[in-house]
Protein backbone atom coordinates (compact mmCIF):
# COMPACT_ATOMS: atom_id res chain seq x y z
CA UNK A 1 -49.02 28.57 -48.42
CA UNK A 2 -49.01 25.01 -46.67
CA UNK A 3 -46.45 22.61 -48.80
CA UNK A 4 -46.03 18.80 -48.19
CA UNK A 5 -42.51 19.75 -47.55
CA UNK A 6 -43.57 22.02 -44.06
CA UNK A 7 -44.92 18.47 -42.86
CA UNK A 8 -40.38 17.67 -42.41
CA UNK A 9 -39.64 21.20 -40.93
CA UNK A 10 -40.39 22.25 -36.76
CA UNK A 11 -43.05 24.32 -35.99
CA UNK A 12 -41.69 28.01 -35.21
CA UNK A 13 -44.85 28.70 -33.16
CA UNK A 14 -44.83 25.99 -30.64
CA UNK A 15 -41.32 24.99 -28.31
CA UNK A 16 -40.09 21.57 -29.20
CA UNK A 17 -41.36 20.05 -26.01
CA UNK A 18 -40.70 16.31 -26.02
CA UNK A 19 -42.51 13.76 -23.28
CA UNK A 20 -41.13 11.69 -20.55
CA UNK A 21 -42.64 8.37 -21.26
CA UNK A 22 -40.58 5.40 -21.37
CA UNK A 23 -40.58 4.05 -25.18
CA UNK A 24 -39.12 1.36 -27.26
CA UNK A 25 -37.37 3.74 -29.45
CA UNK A 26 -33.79 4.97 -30.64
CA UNK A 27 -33.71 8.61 -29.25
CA UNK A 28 -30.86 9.15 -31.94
CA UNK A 29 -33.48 8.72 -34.75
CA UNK A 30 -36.14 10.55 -36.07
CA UNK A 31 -39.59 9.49 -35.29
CA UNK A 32 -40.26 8.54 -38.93
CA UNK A 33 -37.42 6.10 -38.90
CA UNK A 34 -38.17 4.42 -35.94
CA UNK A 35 -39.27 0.28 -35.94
CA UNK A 36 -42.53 -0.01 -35.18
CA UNK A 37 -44.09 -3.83 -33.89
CA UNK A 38 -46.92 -4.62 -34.09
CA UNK A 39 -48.93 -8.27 -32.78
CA UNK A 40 -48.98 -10.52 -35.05
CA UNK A 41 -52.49 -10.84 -34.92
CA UNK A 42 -52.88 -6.90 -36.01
CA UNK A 43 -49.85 -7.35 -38.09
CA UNK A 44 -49.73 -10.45 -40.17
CA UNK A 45 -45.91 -9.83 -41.66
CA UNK A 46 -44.65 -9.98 -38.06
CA UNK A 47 -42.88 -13.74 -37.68
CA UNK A 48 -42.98 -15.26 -34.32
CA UNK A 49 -39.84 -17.13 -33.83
CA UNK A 50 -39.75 -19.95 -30.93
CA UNK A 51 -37.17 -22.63 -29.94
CA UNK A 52 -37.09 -25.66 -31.72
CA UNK A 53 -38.38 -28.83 -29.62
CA UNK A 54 -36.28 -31.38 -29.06
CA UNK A 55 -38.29 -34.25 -30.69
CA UNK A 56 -37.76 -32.31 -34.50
CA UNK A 57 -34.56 -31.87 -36.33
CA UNK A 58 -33.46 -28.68 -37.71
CA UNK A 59 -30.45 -26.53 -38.57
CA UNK A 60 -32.21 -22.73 -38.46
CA UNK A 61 -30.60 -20.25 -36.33
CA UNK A 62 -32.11 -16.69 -35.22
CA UNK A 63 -31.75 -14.41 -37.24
CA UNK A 64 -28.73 -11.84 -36.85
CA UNK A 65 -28.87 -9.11 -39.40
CA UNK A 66 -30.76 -8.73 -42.72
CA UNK A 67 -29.40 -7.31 -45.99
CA UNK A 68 -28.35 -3.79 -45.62
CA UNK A 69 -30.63 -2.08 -48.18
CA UNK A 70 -32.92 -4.45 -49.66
CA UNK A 71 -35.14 -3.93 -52.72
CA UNK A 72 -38.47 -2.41 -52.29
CA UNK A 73 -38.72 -3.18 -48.58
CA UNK A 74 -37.93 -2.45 -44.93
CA UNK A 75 -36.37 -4.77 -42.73
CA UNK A 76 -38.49 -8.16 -41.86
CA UNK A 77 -40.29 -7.63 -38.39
CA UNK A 78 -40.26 -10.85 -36.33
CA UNK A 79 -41.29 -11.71 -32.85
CA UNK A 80 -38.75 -14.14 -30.56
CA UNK A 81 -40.36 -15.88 -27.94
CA UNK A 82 -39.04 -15.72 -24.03
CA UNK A 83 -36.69 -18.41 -23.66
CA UNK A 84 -34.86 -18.17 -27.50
CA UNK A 85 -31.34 -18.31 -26.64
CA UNK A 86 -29.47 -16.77 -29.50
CA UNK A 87 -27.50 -19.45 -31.66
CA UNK A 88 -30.44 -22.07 -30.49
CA UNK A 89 -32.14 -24.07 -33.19
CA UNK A 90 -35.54 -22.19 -34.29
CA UNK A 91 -38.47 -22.85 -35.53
CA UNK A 92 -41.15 -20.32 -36.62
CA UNK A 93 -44.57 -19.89 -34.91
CA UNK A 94 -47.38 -20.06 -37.98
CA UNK A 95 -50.82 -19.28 -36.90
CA UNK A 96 -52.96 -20.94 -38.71
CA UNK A 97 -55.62 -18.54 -39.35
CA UNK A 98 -57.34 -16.72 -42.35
CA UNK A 99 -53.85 -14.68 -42.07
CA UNK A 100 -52.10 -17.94 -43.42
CA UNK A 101 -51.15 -17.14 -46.47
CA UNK A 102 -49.75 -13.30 -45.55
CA UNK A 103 -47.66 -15.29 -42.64
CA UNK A 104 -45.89 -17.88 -44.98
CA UNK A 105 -45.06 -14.85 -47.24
CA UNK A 106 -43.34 -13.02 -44.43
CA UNK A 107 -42.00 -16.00 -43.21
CA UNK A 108 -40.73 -16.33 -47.00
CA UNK A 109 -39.29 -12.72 -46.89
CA UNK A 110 -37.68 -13.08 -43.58
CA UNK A 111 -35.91 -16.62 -44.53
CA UNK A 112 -34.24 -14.56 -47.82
CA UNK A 113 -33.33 -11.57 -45.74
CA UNK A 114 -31.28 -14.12 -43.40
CA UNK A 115 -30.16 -15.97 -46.56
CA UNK A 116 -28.49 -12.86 -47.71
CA UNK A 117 -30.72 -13.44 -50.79
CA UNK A 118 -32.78 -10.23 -52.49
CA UNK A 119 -36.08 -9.87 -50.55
CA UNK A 120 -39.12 -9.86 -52.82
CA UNK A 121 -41.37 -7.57 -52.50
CA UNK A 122 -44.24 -7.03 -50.20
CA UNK A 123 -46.92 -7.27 -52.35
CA UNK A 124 -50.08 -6.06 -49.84
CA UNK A 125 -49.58 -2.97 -51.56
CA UNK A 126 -48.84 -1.77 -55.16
CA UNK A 127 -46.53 0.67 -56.02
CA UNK A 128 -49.69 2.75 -56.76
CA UNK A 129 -51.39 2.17 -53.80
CA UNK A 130 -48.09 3.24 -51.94
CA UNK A 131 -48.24 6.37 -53.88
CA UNK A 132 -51.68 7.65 -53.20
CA UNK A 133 -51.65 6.67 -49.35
CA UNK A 134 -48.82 8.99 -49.82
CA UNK A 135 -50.60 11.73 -51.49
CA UNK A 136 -53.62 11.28 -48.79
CA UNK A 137 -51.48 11.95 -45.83
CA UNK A 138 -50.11 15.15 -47.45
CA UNK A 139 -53.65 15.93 -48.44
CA UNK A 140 -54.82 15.34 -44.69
CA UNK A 141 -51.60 16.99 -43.06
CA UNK A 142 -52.35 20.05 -45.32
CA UNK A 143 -56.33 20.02 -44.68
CA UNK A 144 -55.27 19.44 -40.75
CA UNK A 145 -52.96 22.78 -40.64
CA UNK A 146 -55.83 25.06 -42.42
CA UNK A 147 -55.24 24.92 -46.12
CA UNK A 148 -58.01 24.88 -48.24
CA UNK A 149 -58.44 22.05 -51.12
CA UNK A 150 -57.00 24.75 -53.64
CA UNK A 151 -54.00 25.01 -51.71
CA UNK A 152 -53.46 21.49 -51.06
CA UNK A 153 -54.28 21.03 -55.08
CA UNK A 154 -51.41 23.05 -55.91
CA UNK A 155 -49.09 21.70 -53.65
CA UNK A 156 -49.39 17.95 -54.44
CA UNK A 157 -50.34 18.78 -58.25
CA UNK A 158 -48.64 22.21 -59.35
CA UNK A 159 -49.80 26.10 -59.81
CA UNK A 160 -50.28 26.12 -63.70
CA UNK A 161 -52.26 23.08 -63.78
CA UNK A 162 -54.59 24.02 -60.97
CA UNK A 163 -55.42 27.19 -63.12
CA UNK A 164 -56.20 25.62 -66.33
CA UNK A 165 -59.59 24.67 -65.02
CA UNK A 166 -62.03 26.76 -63.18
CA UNK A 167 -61.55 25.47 -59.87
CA UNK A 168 -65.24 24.22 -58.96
CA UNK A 169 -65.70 21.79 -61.79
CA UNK A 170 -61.96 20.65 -61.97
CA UNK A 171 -61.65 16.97 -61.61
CA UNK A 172 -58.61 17.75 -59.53
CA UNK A 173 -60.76 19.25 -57.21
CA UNK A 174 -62.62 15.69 -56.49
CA UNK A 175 -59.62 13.92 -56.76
CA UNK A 176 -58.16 16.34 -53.28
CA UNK A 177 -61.74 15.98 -51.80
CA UNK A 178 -60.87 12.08 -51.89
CA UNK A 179 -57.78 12.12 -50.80
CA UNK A 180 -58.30 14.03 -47.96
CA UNK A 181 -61.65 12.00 -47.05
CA UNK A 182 -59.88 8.47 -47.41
CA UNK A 183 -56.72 9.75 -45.56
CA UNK A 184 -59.26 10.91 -42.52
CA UNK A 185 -60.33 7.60 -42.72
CA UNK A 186 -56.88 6.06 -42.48
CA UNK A 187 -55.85 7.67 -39.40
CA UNK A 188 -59.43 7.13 -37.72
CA UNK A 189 -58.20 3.66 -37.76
CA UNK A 190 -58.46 2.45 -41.70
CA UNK A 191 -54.69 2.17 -41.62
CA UNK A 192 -54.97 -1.96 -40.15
CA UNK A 193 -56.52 -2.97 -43.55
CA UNK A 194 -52.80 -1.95 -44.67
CA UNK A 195 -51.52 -4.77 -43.06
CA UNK A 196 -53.66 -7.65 -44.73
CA UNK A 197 -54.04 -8.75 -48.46
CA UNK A 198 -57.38 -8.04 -49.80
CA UNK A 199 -59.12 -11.35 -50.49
CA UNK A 200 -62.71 -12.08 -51.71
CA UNK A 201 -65.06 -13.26 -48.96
């Protein structure tokens, strides 16, 4: 039976055949703790840093290191412009778009992380939201590798509770329809609203 664990171990049917493209990434880390950058205009968390003109005062340096585990949150992404010499003054790039108000947050988070100061929280997504994109991607991964919504069901929610209902009029049964149908429709390309605060029109 497929298990959201299985989606951590190698296949043992297929060779471990890696590609030969050249990528930005650590070859001494797994892929799922590798940075990923985005644009800023995809991404709105991603700071642009640029030099500081000479015509405005400021003390800001770039940015060096953030805090080594901070709460609730993965290191700040930012962008330095061709031409930033490290130890120069900076200034950071704010595009002033219907993004505004996700940018000065980051810009917030990245300005405590270089502080040294706890990093609050990046609040696009609630600590439930986090947990049921979870649950869809093990729902998907499961649905992807064959198992049927039963099997997923008592993967993600356990044997005994599964079998307390009869299985075609269990709300559980829904509930892993769902999360297999909005995961599908995270990976078709969904996954960008991720990246944005949901505001009213």
């Amino acid at each position: 039976m497929w298990t959201p664990r299985e989606r951590l171990r190698p296949s043992r049917q297929r060779p471990n055949i890696c590609g030969g493209c050249d990528v930005a990434a650590k070859p001494s880390l797994p892929a799922t703790r590798q940075p990923v950058h985005w644009s800023p205009r995809i991404n709105p968390s991603v700071t642009v840093l640029t030099e500081l003109p000479d015509h405005l005062l400021g003390t800001g340096t770039v940015p060096h290191a953030v805090p080594a585990e901070p709460p609730d949150y993965v290191a700040p992404p930012h962008l330095l412009l061709s031409g930033l010499e490290p130890g120069a003054s900076t200034a950071a790039l704010i595009l002033f778009d219907d993004d505004l108000p996700d940018r000065i947050e980051a810009l917030n988070r990245l300005w405590h992380a270089h502080r040294g100061k706890p990093v609050p929280p990046d609040t696009r997504m609630t600590r439930q939201q986090r947990g049921r994109l979870r649950l869809m991607l093990q729902a998907c991964d499961g649905r992807n590798r064959g198992a049927s919504y039963r099997d997923i069901a008592e993967a993600i929610f356990g044997t005994e509770r599964i079998a307390a209902d009869p299985w075609k009029t269990s709300p559980l049964r829904d509930r892993v329809i769902g999360l297999v149908e909005g995961g599908t429709g995270l990976i078709a390309g969904g996954y960008l609203r991720l990246f944005r605060h949901r505001r009213r029109p």
